[in-house]
N, C-alpha and C. Protein backbone atom coordinates (compact mmCIF):
# COMPACT_ATOMS: atom_id res chain seq x y z
N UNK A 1 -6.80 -6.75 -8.97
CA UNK A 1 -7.84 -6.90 -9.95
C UNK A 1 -8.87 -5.80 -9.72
N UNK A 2 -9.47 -5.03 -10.71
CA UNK A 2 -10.45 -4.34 -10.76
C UNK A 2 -11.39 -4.27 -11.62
N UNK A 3 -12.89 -4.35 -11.08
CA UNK A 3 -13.96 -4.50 -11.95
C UNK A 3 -14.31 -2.70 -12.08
N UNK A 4 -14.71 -2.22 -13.37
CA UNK A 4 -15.22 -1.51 -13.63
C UNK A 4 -16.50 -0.97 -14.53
N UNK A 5 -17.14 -0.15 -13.77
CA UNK A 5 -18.60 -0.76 -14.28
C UNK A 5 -19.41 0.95 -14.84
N UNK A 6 -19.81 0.96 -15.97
CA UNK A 6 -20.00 2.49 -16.51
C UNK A 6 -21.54 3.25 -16.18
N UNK A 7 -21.73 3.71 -15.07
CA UNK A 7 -22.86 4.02 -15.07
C UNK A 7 -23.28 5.87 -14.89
N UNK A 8 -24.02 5.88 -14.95
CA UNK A 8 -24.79 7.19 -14.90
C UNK A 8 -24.84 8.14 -13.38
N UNK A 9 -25.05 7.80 -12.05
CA UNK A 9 -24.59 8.15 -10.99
C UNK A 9 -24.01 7.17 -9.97
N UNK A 10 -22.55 7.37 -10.19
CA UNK A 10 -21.88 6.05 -9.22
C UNK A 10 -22.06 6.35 -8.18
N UNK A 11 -21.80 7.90 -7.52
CA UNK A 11 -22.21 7.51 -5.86
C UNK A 11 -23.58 7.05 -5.50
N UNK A 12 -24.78 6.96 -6.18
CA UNK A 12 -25.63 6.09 -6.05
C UNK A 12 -25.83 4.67 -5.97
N UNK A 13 -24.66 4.28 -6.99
CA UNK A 13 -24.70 2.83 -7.27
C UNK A 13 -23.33 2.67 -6.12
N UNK A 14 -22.35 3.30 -5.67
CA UNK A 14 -21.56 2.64 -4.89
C UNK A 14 -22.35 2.34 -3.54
N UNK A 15 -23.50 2.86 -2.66
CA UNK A 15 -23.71 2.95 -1.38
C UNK A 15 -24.94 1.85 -1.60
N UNK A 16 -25.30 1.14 -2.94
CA UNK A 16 -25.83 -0.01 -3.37
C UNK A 16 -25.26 -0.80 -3.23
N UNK A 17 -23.61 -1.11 -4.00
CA UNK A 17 -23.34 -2.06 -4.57
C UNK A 17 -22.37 -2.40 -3.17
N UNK A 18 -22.13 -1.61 -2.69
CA UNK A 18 -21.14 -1.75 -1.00
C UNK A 18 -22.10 -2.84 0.00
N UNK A 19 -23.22 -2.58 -0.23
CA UNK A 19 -24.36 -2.84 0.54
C UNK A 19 -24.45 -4.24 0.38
N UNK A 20 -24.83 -4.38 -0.43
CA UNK A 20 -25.47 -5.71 -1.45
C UNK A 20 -24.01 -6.53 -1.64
N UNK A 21 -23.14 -6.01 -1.42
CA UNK A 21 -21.74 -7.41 -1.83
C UNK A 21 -20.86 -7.05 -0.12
N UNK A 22 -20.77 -6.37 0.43
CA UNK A 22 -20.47 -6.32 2.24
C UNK A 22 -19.02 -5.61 1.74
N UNK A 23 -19.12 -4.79 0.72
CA UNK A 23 -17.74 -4.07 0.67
C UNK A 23 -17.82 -2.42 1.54
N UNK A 24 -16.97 -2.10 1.23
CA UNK A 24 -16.93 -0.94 1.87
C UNK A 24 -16.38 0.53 0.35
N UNK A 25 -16.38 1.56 0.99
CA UNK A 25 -16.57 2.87 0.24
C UNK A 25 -14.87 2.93 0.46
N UNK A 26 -14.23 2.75 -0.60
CA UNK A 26 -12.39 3.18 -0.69
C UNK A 26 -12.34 4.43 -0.34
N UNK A 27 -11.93 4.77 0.47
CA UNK A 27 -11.19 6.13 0.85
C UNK A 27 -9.98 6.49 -0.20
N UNK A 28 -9.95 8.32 -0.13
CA UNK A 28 -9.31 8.83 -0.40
C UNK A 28 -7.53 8.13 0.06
N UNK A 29 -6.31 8.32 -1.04
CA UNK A 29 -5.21 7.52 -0.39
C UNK A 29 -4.95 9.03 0.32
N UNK A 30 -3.98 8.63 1.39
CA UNK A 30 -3.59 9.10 2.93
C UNK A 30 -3.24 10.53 2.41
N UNK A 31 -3.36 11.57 3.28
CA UNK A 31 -3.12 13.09 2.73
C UNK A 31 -4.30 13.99 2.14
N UNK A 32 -5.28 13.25 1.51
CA UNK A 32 -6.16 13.58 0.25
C UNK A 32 -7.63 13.78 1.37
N UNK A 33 -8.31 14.75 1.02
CA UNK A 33 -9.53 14.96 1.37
C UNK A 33 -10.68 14.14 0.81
N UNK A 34 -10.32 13.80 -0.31
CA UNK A 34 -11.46 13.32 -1.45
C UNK A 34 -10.33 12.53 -2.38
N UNK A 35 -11.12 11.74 -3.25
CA UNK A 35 -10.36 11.35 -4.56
C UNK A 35 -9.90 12.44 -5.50
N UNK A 36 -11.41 13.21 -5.62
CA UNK A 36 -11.11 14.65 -6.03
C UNK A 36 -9.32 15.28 -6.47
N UNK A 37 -9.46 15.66 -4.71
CA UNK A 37 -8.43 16.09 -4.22
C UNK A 37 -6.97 15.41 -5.12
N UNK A 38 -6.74 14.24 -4.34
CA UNK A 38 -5.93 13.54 -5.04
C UNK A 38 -5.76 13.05 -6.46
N UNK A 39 -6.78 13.26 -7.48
CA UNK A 39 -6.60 13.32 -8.79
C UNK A 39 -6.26 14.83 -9.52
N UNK A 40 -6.12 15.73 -8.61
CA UNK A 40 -5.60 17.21 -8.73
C UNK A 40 -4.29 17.11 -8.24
N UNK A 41 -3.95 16.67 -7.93
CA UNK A 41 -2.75 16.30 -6.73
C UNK A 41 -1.65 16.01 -7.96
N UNK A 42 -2.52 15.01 -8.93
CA UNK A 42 -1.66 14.01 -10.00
C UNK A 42 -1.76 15.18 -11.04
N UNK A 43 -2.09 16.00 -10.99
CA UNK A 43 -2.45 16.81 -12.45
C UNK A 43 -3.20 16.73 -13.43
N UNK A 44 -4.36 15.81 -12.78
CA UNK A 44 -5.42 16.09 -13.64
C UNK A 44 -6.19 17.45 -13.65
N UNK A 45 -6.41 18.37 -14.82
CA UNK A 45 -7.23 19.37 -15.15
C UNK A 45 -8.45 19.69 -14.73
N UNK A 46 -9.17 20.51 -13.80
CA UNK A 46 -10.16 20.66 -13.60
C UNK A 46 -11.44 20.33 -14.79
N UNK A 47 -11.07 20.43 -15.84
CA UNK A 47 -11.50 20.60 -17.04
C UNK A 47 -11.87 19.15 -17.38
N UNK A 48 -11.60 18.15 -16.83
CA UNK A 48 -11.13 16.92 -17.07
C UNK A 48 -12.24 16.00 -16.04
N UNK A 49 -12.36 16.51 -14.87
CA UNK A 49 -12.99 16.26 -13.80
C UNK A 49 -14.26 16.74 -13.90
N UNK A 50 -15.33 15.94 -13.97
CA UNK A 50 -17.07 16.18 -14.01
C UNK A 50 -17.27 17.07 -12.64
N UNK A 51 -18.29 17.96 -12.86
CA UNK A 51 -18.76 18.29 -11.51
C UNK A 51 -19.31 17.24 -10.47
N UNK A 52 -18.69 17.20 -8.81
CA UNK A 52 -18.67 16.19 -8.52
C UNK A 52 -17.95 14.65 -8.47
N UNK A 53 -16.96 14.79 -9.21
CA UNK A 53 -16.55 13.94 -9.84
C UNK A 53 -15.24 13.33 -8.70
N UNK A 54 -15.37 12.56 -8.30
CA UNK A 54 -14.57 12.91 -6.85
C UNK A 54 -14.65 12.94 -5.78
N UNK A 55 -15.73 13.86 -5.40
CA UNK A 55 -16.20 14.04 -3.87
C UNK A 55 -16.86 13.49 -3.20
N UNK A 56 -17.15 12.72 -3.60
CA UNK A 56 -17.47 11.23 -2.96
C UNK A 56 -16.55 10.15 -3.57
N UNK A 57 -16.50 9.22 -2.78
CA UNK A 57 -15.99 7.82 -3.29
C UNK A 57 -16.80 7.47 -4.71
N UNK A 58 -16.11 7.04 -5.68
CA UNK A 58 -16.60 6.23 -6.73
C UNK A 58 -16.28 4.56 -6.82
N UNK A 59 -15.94 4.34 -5.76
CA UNK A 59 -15.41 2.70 -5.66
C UNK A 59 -15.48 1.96 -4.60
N UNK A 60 -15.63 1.04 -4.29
CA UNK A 60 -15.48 0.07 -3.35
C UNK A 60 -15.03 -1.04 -3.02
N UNK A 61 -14.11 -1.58 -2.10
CA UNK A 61 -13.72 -2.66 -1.80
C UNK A 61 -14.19 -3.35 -1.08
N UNK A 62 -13.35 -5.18 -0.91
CA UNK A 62 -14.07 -5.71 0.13
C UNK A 62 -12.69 -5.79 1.49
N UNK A 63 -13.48 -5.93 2.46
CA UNK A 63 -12.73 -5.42 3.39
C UNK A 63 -11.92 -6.78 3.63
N UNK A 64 -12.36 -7.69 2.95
CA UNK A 64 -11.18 -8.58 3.55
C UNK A 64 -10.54 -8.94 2.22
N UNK A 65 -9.98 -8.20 1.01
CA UNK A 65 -9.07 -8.35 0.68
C UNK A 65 -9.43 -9.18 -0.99
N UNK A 66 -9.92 -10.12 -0.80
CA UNK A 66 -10.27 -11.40 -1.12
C UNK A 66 -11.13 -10.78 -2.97
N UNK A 67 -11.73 -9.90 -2.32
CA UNK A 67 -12.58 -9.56 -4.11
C UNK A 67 -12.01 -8.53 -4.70
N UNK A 68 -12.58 -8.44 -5.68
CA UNK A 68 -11.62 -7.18 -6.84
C UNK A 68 -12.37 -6.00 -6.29
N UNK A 69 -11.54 -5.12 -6.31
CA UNK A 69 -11.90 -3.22 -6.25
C UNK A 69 -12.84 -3.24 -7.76
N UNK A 70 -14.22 -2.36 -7.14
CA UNK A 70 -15.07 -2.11 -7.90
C UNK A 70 -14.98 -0.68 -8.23
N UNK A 71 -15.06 0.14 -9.31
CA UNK A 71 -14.70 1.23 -9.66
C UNK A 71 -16.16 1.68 -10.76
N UNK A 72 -17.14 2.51 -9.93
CA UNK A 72 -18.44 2.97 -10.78
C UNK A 72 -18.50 4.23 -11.12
């Protein structure tokens, strides 16, 4: 399950919303420097990708499993 939530600067709101609900910042999957990285990986277009857009985590989970992946 994933909640997704549309805002204006997510790495702001993720190192909030991690905070405030005891989730943690999703890492890049294994190989990948960044999400960045790994959404280039898939062939997404630079063109496609905001400046920034990536290089930090935009999401967070909870570490025990139990709540939905938040995606800001």
């Amino acid at each position: 399950m994933q909640l997704t939530i549309d805002c204006a600067h997510p790495q702001l709101m993720v190192e909030f919303w991690a905070e405030a609900l005891g989730y943690v910042q999703e890492p890049p999957p294994a190989g990948h420097a960044s999400w960045r990285a790994y959404w280039q990986d898939l062939g997404v277009a630079d063109e496609e990708l905001p400046p920034g857009s990536g290089d930090l985590p935009e999401s967070i989970i909870d570490p025990t499993g139990r709540g939905p992946r938040i995606w800001l």
